[in-house]
PDB file of N, CA and C in Angstrom:
ATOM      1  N   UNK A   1      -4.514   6.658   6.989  1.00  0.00           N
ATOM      2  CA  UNK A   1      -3.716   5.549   7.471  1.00  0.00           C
ATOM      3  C   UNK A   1      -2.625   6.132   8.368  1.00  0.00           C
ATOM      4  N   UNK A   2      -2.358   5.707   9.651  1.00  0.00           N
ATOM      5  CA  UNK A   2      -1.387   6.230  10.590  1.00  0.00           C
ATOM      6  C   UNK A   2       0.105   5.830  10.341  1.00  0.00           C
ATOM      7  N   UNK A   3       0.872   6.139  10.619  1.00  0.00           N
ATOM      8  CA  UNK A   3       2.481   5.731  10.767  1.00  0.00           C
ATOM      9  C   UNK A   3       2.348   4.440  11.042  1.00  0.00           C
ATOM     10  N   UNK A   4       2.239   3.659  12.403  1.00  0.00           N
ATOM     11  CA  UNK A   4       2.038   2.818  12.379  1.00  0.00           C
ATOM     12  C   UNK A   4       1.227   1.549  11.552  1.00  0.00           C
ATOM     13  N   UNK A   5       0.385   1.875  11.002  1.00  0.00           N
ATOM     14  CA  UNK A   5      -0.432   1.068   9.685  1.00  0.00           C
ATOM     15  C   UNK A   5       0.585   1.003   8.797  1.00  0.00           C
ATOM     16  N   UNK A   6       1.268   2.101   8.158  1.00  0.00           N
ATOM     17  CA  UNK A   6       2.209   2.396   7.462  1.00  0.00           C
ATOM     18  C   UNK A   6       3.128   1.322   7.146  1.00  0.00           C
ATOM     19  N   UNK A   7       3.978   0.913   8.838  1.00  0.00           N
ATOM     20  CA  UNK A   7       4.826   0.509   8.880  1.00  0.00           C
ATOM     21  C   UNK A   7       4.633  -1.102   8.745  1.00  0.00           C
ATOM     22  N   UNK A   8       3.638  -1.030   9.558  1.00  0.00           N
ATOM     23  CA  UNK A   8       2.937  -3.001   9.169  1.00  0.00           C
ATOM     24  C   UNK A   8       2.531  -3.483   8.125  1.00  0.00           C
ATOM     25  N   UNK A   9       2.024  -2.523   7.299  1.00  0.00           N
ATOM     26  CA  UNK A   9       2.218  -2.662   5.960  1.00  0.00           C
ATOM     27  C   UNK A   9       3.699  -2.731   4.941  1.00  0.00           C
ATOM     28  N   UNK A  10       4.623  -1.783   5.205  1.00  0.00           N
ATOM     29  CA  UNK A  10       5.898  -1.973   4.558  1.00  0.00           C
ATOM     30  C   UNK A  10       6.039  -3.593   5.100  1.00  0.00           C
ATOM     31  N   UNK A  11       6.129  -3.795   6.002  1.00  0.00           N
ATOM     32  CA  UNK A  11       7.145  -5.264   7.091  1.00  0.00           C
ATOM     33  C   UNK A  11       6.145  -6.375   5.783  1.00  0.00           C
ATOM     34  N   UNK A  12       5.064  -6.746   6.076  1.00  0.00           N
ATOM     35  CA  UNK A  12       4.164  -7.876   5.283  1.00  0.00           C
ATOM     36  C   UNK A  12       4.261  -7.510   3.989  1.00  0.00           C
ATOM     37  N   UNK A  13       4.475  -6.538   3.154  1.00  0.00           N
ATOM     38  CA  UNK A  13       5.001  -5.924   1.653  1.00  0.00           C
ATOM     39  C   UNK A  13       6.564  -6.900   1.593  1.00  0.00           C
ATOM     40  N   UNK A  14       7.678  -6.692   2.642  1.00  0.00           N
ATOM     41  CA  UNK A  14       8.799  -7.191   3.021  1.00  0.00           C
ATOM     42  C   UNK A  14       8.780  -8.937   3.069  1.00  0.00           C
ATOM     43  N   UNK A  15       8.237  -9.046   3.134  1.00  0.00           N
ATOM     44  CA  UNK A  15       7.525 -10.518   3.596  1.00  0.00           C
ATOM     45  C   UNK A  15       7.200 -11.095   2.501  1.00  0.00           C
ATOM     46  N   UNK A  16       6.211 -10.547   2.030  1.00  0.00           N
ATOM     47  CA  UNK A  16       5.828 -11.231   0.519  1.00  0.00           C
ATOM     48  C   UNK A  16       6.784 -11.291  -0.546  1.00  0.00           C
ATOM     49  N   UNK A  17       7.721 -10.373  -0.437  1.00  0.00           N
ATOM     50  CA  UNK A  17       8.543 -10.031  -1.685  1.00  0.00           C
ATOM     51  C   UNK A  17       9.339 -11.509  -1.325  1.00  0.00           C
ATOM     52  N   UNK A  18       9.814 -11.521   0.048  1.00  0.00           N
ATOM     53  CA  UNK A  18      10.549 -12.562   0.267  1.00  0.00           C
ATOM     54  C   UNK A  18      10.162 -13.800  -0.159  1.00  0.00           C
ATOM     55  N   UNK A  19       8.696 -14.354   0.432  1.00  0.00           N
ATOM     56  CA  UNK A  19       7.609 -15.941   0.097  1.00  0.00           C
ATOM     57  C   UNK A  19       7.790 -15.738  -1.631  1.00  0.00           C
ATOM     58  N   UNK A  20       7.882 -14.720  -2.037  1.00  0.00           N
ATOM     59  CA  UNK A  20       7.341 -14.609  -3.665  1.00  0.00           C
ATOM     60  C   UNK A  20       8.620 -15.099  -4.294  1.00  0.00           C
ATOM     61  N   UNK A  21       9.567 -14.463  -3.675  1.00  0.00           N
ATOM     62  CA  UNK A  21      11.140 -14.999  -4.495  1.00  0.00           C
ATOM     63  C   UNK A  21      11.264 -16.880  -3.948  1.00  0.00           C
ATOM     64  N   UNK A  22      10.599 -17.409  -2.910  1.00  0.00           N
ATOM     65  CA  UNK A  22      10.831 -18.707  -2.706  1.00  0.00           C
ATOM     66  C   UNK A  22       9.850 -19.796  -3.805  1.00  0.00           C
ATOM     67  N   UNK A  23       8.129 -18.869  -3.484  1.00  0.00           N
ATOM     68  CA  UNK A  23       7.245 -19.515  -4.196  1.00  0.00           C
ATOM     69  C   UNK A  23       6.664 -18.528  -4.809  1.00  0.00           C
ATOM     70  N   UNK A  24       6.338 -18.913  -6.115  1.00  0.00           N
ATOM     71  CA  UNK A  24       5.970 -17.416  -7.442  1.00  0.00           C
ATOM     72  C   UNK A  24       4.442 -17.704  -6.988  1.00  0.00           C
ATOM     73  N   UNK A  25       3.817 -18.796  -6.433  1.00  0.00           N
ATOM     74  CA  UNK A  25       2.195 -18.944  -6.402  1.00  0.00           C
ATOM     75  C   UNK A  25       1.973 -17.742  -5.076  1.00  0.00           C
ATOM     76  N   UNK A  26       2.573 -17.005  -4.496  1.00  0.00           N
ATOM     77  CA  UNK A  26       2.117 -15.899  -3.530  1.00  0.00           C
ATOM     78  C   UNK A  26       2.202 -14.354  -4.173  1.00  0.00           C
ATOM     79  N   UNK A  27       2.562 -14.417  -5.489  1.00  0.00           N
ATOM     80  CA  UNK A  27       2.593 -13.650  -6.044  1.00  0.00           C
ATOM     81  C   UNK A  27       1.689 -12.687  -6.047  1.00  0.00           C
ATOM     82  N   UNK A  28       0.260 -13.025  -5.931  1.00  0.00           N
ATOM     83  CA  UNK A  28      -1.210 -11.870  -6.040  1.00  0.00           C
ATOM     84  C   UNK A  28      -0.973 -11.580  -4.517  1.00  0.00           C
ATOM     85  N   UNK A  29      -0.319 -12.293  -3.849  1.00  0.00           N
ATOM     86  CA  UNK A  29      -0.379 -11.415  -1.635  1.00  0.00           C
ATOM     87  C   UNK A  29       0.434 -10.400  -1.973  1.00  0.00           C
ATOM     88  N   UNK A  30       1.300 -10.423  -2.772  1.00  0.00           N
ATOM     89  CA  UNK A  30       2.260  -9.252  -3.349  1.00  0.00           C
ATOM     90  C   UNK A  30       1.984  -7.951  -3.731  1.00  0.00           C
ATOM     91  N   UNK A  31       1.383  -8.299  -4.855  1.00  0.00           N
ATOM     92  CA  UNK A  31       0.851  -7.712  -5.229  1.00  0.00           C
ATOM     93  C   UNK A  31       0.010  -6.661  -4.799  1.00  0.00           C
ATOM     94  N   UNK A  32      -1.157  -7.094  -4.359  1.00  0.00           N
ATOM     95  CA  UNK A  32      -2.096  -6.509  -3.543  1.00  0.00           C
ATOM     96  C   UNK A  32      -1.298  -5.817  -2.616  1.00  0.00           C
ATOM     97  N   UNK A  33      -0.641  -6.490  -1.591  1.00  0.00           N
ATOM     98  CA  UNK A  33       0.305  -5.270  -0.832  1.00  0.00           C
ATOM     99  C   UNK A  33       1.114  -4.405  -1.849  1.00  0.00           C
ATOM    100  N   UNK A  34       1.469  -4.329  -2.415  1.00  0.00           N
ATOM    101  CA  UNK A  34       2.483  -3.164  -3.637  1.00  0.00           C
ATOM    102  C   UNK A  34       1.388  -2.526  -3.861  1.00  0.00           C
ATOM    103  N   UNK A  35      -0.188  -2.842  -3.907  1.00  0.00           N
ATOM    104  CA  UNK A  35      -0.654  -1.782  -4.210  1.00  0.00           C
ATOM    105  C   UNK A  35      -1.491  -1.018  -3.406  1.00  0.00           C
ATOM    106  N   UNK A  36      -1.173  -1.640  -2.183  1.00  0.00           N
ATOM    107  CA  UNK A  36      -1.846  -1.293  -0.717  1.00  0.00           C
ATOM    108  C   UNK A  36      -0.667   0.054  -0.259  1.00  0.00           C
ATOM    109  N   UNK A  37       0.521  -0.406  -0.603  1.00  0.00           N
ATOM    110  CA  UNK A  37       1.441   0.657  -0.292  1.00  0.00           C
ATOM    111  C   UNK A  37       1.215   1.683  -0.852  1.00  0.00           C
ATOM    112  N   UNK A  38       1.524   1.648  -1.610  1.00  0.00           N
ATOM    113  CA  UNK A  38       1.088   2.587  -3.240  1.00  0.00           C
ATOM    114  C   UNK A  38       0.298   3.564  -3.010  1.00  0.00           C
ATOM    115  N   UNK A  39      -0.726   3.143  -2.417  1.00  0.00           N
ATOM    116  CA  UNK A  39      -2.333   3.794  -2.400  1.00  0.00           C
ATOM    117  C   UNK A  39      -2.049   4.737  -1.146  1.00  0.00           C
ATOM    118  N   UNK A  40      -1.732   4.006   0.221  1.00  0.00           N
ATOM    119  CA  UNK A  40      -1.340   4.244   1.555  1.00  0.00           C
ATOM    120  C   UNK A  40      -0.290   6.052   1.533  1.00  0.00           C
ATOM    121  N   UNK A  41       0.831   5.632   0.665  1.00  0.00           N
ATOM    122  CA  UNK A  41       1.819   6.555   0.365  1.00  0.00           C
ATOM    123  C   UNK A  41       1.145   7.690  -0.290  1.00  0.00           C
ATOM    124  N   UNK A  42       0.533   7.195  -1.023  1.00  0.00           N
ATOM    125  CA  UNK A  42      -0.247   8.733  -1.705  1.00  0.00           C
ATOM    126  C   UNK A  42      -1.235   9.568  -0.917  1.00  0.00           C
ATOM    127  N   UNK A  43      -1.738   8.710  -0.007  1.00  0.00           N
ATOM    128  CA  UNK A  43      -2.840   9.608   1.006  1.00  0.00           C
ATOM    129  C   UNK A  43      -2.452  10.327   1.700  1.00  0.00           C
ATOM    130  N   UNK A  44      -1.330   9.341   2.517  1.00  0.00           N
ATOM    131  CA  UNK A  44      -0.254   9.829   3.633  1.00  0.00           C
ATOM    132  C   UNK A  44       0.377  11.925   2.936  1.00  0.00           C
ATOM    133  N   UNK A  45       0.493  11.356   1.759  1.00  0.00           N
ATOM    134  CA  UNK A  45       1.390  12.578   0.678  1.00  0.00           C
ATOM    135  C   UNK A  45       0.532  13.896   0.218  1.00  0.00           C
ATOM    136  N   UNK A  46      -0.884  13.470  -0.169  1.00  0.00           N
ATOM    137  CA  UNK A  46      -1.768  13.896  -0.367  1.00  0.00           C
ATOM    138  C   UNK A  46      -2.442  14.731   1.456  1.00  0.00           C
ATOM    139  N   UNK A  47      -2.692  14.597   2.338  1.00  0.00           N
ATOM    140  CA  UNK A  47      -2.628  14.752   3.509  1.00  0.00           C
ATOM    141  C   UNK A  47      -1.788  15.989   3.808  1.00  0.00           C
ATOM    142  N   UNK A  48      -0.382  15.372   3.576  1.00  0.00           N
ATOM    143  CA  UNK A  48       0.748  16.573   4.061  1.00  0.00           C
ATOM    144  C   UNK A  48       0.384  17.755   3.280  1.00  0.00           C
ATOM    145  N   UNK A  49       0.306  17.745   1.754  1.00  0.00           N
ATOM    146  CA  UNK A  49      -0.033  18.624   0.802  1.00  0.00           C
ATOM    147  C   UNK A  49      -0.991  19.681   0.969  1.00  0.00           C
ATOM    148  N   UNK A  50      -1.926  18.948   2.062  1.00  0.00           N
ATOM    149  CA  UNK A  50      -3.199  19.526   2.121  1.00  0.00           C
ATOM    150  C   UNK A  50      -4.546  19.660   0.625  1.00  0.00           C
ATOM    151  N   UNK A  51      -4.180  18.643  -0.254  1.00  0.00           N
ATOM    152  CA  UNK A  51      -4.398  18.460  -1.387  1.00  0.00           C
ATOM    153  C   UNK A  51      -6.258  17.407  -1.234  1.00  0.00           C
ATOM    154  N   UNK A  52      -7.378  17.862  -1.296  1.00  0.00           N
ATOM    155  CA  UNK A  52      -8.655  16.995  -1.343  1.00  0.00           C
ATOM    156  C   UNK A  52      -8.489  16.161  -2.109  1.00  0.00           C
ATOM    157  N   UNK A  53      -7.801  16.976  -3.640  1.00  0.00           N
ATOM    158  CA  UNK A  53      -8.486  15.742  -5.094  1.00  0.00           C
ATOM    159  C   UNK A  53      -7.078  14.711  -4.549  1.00  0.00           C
ATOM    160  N   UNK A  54      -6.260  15.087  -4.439  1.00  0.00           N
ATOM    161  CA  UNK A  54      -5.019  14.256  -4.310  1.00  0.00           C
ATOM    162  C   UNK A  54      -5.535  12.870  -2.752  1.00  0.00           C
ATOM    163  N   UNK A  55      -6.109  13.460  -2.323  1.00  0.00           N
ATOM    164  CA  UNK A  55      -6.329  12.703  -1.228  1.00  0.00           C
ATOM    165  C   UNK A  55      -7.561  11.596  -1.380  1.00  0.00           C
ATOM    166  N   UNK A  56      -8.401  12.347  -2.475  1.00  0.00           N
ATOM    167  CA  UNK A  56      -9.827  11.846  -2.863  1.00  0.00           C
ATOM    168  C   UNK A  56      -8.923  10.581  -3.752  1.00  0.00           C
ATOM    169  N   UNK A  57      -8.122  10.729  -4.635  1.00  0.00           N
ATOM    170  CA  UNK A  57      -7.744   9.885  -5.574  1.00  0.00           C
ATOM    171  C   UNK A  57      -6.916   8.648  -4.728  1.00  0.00           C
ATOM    172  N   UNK A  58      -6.289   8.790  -4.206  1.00  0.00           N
ATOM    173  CA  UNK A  58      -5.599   7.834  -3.056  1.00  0.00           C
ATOM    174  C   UNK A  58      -6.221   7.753  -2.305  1.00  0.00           C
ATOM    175  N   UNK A  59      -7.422   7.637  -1.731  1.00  0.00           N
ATOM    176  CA  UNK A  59      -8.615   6.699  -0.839  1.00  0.00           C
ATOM    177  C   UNK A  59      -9.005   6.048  -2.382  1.00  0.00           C
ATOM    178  N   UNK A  60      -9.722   6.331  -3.047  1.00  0.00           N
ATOM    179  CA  UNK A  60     -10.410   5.342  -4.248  1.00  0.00           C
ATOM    180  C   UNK A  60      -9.030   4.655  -4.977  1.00  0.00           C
ATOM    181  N   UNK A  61      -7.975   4.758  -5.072  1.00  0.00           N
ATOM    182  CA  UNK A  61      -7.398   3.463  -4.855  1.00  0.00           C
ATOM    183  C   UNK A  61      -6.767   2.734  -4.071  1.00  0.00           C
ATOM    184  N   UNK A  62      -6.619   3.237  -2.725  1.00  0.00           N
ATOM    185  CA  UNK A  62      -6.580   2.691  -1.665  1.00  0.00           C
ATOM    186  C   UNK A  62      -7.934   0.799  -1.871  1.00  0.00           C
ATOM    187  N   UNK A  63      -8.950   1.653  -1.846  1.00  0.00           N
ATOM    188  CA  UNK A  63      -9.679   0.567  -1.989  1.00  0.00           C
ATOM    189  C   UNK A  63      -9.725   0.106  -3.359  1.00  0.00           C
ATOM    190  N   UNK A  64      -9.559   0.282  -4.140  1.00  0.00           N
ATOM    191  CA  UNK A  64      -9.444  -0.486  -5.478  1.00  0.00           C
ATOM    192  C   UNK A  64      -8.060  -1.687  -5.166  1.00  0.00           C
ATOM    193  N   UNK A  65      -7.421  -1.597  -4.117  1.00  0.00           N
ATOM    194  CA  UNK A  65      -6.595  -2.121  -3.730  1.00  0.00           C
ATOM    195  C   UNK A  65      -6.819  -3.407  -2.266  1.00  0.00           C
ATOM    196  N   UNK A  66      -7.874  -3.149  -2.148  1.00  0.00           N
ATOM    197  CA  UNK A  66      -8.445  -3.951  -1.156  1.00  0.00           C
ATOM    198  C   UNK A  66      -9.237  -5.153  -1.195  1.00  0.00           C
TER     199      UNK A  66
END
């Protein structure tokens, strides 16, 4: 996932938190982004590390998140 993906992801993560504090029924768009981040951050981390299993484990929940 690039910097940019990154960042369009934080902004709509930003977004939801906001719709979620107005209406609790957007709660699972939330979600799913918190764990889109989640996943995103660890690859990104895993990457720098130069780490496979670390990187292998954050793609498979990357998509467990999708």
């Amino acid at each position: 996932m690039t910097a940019q993906q990154i960042a369009r992801l934080e902004r709509a993560h930003l977004i939801a938190a906001r719709i979620v504090a107005l209406d609790p029924a957007a709660l699972p768009v939330f979600e799913r982004l918190d764990a889109e981040m989640a996943a995103a951050k660890a690859e990104v981390e895993a990457r720098r590390l130069n780490d496979p299993i670390a990187r292998a484990r954050a793609l498979a929940q990357l998509r467990k998140a999708s």
